[in-house]
PDB file of N, CA and C in Angstrom:
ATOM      1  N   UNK A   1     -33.878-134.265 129.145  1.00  0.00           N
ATOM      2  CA  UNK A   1     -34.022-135.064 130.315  1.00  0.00           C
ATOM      3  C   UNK A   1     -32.723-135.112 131.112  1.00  0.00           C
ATOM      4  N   UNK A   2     -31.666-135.021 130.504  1.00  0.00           N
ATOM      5  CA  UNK A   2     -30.538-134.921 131.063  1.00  0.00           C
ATOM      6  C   UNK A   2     -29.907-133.662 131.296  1.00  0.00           C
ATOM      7  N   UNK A   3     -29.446-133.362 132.368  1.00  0.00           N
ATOM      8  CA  UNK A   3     -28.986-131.874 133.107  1.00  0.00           C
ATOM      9  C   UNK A   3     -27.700-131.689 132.614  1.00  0.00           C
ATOM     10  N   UNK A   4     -26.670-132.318 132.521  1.00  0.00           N
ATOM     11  CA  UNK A   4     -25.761-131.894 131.831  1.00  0.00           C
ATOM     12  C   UNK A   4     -24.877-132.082 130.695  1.00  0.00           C
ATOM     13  N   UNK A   5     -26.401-132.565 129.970  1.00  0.00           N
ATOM     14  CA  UNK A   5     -25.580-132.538 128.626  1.00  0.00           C
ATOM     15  C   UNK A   5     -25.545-131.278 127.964  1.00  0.00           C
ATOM     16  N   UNK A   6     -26.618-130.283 128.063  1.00  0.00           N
ATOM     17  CA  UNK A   6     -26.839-128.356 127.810  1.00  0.00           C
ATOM     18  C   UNK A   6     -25.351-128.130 127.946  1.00  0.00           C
ATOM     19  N   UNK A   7     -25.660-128.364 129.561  1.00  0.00           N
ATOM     20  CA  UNK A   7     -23.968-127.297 129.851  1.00  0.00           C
ATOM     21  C   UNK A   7     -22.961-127.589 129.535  1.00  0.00           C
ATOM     22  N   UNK A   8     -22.819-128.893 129.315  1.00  0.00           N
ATOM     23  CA  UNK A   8     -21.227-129.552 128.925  1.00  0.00           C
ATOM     24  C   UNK A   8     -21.146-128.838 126.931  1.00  0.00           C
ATOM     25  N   UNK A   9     -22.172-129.283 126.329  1.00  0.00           N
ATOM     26  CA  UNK A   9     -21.728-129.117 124.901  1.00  0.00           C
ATOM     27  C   UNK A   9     -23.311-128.240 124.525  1.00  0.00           C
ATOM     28  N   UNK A  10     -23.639-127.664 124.890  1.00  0.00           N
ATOM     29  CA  UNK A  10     -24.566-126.036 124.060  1.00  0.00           C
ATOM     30  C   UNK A  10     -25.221-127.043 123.224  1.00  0.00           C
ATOM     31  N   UNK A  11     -25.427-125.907 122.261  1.00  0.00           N
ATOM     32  CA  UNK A  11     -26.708-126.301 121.391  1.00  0.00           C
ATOM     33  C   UNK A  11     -25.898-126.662 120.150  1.00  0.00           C
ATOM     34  N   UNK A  12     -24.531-126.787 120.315  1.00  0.00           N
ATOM     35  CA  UNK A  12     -23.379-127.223 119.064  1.00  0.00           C
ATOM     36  C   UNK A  12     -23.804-128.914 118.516  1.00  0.00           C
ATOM     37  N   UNK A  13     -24.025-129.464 119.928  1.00  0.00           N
ATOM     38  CA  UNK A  13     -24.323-130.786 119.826  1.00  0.00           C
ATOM     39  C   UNK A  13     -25.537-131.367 119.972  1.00  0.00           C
ATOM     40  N   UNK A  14     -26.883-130.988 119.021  1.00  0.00           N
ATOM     41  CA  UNK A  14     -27.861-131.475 119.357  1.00  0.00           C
ATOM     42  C   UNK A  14     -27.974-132.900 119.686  1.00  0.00           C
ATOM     43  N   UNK A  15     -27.233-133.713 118.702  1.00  0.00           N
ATOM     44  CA  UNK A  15     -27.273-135.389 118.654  1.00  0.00           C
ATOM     45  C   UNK A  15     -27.098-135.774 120.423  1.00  0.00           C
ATOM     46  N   UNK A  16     -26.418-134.746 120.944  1.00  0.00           N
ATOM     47  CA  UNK A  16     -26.090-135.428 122.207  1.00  0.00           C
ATOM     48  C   UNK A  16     -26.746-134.466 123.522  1.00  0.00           C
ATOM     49  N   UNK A  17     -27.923-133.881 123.301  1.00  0.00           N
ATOM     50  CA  UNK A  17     -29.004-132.918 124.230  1.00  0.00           C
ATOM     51  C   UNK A  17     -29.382-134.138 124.640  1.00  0.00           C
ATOM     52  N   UNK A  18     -30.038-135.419 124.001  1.00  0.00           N
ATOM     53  CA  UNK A  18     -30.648-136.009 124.726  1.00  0.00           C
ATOM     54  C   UNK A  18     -30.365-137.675 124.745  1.00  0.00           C
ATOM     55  N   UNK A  19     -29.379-137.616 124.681  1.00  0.00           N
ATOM     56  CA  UNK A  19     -28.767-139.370 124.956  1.00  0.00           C
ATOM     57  C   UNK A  19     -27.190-139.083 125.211  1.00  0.00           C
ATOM     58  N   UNK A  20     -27.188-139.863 126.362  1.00  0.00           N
ATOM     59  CA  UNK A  20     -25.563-139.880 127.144  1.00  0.00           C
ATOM     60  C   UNK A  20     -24.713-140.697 125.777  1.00  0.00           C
ATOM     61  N   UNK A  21     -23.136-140.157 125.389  1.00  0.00           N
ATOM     62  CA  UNK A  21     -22.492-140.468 124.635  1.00  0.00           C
ATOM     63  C   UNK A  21     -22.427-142.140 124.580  1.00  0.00           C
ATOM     64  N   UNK A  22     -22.839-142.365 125.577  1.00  0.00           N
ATOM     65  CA  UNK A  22     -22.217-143.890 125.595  1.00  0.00           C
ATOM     66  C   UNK A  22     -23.561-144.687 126.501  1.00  0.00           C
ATOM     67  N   UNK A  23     -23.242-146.259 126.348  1.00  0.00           N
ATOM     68  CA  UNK A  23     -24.496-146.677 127.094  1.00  0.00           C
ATOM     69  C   UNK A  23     -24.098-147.020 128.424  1.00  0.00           C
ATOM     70  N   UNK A  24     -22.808-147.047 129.213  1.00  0.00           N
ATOM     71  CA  UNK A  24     -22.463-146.774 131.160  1.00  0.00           C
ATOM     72  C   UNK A  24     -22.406-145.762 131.250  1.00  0.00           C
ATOM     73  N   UNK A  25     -22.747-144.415 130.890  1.00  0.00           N
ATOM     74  CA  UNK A  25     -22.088-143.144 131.529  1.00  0.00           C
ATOM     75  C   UNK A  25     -23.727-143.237 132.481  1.00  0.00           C
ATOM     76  N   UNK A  26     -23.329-142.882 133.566  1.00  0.00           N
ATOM     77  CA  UNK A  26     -24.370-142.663 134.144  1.00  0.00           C
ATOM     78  C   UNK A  26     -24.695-141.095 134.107  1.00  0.00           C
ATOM     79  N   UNK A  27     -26.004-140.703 134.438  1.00  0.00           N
ATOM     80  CA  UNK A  27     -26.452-139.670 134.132  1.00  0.00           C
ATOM     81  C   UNK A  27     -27.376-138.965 135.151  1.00  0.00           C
ATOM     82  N   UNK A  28     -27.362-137.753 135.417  1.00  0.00           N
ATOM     83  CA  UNK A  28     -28.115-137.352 136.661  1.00  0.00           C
ATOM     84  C   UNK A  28     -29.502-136.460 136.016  1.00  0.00           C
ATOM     85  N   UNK A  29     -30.681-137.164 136.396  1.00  0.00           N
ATOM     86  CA  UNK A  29     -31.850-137.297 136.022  1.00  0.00           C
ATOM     87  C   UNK A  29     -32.334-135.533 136.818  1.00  0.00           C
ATOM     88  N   UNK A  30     -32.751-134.523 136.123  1.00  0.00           N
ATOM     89  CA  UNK A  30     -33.325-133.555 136.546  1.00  0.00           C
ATOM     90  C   UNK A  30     -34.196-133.587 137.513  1.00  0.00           C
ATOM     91  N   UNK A  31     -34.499-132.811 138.512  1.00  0.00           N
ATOM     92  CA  UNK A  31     -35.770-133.199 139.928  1.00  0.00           C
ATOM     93  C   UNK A  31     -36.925-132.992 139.040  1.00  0.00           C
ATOM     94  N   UNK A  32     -37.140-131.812 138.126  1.00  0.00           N
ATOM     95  CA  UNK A  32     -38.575-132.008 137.563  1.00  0.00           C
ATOM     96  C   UNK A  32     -39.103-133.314 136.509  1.00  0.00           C
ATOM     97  N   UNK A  33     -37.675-134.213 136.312  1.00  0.00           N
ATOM     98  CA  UNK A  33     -38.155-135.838 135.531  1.00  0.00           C
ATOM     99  C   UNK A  33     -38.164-136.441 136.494  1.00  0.00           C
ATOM    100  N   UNK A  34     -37.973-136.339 137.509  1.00  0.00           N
ATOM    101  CA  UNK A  34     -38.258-137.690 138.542  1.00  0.00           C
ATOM    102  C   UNK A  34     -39.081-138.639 138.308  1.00  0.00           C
ATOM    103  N   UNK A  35     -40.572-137.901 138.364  1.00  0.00           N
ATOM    104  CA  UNK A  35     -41.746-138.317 138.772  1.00  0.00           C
ATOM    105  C   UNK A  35     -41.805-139.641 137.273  1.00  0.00           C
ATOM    106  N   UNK A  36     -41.419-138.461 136.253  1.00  0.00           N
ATOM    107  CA  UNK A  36     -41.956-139.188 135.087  1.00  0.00           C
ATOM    108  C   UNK A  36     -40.922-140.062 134.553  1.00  0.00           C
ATOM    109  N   UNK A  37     -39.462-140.447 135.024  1.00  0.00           N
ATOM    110  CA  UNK A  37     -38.646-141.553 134.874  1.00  0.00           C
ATOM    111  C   UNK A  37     -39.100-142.496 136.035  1.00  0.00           C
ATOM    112  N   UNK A  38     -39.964-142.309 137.091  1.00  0.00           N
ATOM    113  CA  UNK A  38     -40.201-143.157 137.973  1.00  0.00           C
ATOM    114  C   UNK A  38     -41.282-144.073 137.500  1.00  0.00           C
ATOM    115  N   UNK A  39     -42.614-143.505 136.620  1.00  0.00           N
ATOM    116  CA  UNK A  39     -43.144-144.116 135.888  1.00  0.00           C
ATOM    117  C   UNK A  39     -43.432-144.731 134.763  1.00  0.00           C
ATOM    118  N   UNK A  40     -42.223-144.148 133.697  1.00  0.00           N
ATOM    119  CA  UNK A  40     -41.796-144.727 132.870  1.00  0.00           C
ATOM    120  C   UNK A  40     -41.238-146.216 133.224  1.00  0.00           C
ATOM    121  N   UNK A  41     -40.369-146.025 134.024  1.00  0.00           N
ATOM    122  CA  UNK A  41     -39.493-146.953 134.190  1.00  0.00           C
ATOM    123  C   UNK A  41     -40.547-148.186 135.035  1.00  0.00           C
ATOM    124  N   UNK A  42     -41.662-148.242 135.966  1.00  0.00           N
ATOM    125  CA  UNK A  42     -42.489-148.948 135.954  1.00  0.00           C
ATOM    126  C   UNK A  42     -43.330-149.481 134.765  1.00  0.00           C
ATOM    127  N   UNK A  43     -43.697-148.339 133.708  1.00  0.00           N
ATOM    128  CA  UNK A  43     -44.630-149.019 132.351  1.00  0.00           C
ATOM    129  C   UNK A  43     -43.660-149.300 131.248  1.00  0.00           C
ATOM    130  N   UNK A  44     -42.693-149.297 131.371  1.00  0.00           N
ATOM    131  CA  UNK A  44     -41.663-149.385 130.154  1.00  0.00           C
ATOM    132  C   UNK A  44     -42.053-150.604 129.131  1.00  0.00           C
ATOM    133  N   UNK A  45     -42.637-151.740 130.016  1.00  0.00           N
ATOM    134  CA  UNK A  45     -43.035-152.921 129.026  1.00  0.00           C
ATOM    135  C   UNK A  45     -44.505-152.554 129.009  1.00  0.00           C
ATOM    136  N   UNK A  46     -45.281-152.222 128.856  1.00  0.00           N
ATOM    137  CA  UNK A  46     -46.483-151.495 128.438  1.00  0.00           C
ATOM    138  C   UNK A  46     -46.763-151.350 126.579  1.00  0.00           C
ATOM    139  N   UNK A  47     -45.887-151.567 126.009  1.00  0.00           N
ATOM    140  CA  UNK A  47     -45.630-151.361 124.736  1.00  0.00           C
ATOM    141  C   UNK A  47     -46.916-151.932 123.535  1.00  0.00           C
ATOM    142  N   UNK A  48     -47.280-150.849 122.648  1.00  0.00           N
ATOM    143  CA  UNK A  48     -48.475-151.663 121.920  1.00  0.00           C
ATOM    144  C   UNK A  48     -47.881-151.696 120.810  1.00  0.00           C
ATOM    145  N   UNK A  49     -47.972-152.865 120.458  1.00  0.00           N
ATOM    146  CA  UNK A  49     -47.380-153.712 119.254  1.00  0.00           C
ATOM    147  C   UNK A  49     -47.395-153.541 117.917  1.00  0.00           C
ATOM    148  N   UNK A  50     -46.976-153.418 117.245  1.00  0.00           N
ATOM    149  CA  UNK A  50     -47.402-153.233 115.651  1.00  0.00           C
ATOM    150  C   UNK A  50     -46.742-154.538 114.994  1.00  0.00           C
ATOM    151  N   UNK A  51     -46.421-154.793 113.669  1.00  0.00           N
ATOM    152  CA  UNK A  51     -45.938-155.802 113.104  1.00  0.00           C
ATOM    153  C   UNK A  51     -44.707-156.178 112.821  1.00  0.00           C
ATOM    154  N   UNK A  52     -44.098-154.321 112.739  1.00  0.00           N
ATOM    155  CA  UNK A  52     -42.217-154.447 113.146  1.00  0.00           C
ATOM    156  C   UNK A  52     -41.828-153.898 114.162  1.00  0.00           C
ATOM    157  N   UNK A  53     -43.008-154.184 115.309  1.00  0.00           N
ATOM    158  CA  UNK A  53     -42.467-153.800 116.432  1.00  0.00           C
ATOM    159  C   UNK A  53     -43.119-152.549 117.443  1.00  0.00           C
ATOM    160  N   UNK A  54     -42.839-151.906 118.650  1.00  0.00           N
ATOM    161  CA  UNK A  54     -43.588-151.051 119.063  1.00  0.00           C
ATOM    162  C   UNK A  54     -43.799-149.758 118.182  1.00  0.00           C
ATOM    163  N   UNK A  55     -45.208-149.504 118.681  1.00  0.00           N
ATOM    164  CA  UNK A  55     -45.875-148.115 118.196  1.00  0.00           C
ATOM    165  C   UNK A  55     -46.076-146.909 118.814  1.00  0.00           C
ATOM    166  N   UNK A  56     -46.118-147.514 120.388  1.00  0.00           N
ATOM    167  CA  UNK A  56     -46.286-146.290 120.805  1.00  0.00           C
ATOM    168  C   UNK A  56     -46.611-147.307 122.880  1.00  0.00           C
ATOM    169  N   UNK A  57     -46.495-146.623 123.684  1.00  0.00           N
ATOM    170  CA  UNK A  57     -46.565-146.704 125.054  1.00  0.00           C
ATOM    171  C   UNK A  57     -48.325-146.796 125.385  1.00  0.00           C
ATOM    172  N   UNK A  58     -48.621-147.697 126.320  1.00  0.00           N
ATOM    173  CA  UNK A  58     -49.738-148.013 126.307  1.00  0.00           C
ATOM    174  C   UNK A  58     -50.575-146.900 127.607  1.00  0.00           C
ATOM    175  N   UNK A  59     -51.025-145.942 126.889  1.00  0.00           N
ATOM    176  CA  UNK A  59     -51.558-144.578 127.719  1.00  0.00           C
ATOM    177  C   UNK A  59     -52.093-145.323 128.934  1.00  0.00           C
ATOM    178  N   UNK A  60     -53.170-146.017 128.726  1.00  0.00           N
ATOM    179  CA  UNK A  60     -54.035-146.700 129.789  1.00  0.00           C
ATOM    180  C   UNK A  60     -52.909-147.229 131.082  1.00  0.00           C
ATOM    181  N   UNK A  61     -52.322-147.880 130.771  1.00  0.00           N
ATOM    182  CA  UNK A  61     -51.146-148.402 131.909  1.00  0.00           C
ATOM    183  C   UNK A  61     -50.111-146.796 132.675  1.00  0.00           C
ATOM    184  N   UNK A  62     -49.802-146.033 131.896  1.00  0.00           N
ATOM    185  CA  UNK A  62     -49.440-144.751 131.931  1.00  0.00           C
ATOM    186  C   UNK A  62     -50.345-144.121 133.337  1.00  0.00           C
ATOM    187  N   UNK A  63     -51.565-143.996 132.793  1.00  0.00           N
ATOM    188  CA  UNK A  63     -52.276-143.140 133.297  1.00  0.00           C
ATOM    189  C   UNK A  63     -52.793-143.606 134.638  1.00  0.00           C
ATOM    190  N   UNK A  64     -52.876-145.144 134.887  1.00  0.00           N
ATOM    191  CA  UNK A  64     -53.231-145.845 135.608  1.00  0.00           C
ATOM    192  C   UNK A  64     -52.116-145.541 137.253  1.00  0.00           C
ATOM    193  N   UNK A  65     -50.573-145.800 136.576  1.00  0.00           N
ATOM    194  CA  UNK A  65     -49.540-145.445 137.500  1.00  0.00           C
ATOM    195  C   UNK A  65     -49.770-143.921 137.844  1.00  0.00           C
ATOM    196  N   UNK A  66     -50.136-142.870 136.759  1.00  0.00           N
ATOM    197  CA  UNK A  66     -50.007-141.366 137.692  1.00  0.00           C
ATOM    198  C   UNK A  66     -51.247-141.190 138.601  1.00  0.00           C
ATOM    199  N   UNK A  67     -52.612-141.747 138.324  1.00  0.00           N
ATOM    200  CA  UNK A  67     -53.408-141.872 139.117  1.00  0.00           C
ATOM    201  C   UNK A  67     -53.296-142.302 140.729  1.00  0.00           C
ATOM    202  N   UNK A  68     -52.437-143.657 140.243  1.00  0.00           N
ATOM    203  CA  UNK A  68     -52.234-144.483 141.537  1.00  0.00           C
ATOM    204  C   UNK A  68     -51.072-143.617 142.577  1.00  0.00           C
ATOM    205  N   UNK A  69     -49.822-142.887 141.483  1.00  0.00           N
ATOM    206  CA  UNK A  69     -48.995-142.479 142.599  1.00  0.00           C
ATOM    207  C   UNK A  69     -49.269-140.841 142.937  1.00  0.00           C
ATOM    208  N   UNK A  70     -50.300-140.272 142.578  1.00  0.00           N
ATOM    209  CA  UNK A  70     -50.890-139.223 143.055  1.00  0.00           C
ATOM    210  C   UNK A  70     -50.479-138.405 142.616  1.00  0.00           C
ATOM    211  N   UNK A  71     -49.691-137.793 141.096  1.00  0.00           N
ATOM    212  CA  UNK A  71     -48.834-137.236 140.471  1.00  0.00           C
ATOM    213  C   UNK A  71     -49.423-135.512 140.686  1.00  0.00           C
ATOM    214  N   UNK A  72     -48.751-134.625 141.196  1.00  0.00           N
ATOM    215  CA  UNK A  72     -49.201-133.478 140.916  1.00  0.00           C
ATOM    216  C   UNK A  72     -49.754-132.236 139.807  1.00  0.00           C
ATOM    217  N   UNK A  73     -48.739-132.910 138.729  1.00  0.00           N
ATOM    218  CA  UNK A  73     -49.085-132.536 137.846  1.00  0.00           C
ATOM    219  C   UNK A  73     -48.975-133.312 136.577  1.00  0.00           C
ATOM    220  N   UNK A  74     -50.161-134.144 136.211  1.00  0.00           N
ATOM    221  CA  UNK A  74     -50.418-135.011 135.767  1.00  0.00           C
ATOM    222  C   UNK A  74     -50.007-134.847 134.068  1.00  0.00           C
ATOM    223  N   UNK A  75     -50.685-133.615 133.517  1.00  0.00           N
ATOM    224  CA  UNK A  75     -50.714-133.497 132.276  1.00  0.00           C
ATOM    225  C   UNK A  75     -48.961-133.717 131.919  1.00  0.00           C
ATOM    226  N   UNK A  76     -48.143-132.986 132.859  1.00  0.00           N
ATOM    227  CA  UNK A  76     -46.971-132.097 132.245  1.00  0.00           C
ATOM    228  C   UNK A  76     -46.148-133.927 132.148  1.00  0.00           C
ATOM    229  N   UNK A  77     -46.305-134.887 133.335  1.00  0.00           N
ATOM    230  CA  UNK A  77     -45.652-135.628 133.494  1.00  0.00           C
ATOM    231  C   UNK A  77     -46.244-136.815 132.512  1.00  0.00           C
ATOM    232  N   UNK A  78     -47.300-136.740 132.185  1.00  0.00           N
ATOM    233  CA  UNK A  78     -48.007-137.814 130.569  1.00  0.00           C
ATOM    234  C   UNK A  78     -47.069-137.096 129.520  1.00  0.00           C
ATOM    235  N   UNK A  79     -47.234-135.882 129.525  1.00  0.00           N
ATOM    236  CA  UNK A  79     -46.551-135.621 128.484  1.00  0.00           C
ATOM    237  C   UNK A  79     -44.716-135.829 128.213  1.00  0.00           C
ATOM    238  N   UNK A  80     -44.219-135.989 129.533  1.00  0.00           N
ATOM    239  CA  UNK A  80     -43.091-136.163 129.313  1.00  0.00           C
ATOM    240  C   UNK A  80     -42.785-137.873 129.001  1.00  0.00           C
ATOM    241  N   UNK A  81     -43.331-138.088 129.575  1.00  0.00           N
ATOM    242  CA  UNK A  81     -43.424-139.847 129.869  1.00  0.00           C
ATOM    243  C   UNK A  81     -43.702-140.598 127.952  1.00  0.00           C
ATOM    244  N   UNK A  82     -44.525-139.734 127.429  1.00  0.00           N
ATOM    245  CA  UNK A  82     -45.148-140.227 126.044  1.00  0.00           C
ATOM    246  C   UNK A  82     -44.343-139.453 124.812  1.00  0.00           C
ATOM    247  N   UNK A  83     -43.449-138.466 124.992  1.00  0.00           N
ATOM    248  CA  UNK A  83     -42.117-137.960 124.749  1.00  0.00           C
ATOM    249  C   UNK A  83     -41.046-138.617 124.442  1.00  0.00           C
ATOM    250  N   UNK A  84     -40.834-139.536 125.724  1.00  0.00           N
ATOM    251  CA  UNK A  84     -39.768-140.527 126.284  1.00  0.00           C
ATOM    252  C   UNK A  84     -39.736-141.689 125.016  1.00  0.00           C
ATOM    253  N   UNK A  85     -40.830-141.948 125.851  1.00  0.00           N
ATOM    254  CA  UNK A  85     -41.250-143.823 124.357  1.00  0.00           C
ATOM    255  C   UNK A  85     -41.162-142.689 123.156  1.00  0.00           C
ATOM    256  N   UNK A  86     -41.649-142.387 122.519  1.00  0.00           N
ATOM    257  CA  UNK A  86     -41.505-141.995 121.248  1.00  0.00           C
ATOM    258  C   UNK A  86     -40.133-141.731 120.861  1.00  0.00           C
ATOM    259  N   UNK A  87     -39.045-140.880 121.783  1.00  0.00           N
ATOM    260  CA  UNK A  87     -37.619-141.009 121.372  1.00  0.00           C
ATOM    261  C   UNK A  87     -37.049-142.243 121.824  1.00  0.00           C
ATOM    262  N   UNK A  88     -37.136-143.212 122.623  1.00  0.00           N
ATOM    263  CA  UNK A  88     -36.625-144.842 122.613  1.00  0.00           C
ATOM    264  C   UNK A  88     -37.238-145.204 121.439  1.00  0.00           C
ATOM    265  N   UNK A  89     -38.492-145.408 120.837  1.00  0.00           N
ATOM    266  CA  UNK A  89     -39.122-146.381 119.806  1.00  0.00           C
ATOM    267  C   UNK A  89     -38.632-146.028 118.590  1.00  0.00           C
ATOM    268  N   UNK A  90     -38.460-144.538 118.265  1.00  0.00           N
ATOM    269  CA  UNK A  90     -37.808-144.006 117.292  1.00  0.00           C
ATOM    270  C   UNK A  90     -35.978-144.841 117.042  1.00  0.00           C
ATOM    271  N   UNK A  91     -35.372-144.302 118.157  1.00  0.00           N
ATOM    272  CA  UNK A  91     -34.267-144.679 117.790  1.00  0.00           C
ATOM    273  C   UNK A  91     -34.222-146.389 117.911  1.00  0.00           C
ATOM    274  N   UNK A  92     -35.197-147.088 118.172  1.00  0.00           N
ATOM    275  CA  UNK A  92     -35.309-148.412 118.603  1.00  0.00           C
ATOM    276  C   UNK A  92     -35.676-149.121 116.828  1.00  0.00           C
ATOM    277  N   UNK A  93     -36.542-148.105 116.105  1.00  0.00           N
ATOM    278  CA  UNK A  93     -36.203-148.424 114.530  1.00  0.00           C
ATOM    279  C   UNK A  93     -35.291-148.259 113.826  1.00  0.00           C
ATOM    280  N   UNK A  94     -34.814-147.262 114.080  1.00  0.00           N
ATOM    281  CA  UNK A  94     -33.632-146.538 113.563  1.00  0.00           C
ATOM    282  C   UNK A  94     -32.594-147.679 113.608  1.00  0.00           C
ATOM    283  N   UNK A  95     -32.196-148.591 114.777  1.00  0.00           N
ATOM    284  CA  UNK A  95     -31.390-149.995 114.917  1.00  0.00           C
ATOM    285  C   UNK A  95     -31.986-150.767 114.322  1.00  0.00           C
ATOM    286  N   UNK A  96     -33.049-151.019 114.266  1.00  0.00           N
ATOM    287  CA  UNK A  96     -33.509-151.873 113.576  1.00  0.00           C
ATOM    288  C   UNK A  96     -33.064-151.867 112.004  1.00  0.00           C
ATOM    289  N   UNK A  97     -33.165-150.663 111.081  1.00  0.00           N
ATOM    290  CA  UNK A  97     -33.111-150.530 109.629  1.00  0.00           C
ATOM    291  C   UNK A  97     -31.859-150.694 109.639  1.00  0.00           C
ATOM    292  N   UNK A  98     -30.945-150.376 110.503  1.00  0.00           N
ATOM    293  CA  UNK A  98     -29.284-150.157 110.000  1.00  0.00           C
ATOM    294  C   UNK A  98     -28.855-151.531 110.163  1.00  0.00           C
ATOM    295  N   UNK A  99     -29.705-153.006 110.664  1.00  0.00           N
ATOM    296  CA  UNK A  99     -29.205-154.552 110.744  1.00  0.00           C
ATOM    297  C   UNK A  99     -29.487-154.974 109.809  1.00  0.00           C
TER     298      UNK A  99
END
C-alpha cells in the first residue's frame, strides 16, 4: 500500500513493505489505493465483533460505500479494502497478546 517503502529498503525488509517505521511518518498512498483507503477509512468502524475483539470488517457496510461511490472496479478495490482490516486486526492481536 505504500510506494516507498519497495524502493527505499527491497525485499531485505519485509517487516517494513507494509507499515511505515514509525506511527508520524507520513506516507504517500499509491493512486491505484486511493479509492480503497477512501473507503476504508469511511467503514473503518464497521468492525464485527468476536469476544477478544474484531474478526473481520463488516462486507455489507464495505460494499454498500463502493456501490454508493460508483467504484470502477469493484472486485479489485473489496479486495484490497478486506486485505487492509485483516493486516490492522492481525497486528491489532498481536498488541493485544504482548500486554
Amino acid at each position: 500500500m505504500y510506494s516507498t517503502r519497495r524502493d527505499k529498503f527491497g525485499d531485505s525488509r519485509p517487516d517494513l513493505l507494509m507499515f511505515p517505521p514509525c506511527k508520524t511518518c507520513k506516507v504517500e498512498i499509491l493512486p491505484k489505493n486511493q479509492e480503497a483507503l477512501r473507503i476504508y477509512m469511511i467503514t473503518r468502524q464497521q468492525y464485527i465483533m468476536g469476544f477478544n475483539g474484531p474478526i473481520d470488517i463488516n462486507h455489507m457496510a464495505v460494499w454498500e460505500m463502493i456501490d454508493r461511490l460508483k467504484v470502477k472496479d469493484p472486485i479489485k478495490v473489496f479486495e484490497r479494502i478486506t486485505h487492509c482490516a485483516r493486516v490492522i486486526i492481525s497486528e491489532q492481536m498481536k498488541e493485544g497478546k504482548d500486554e
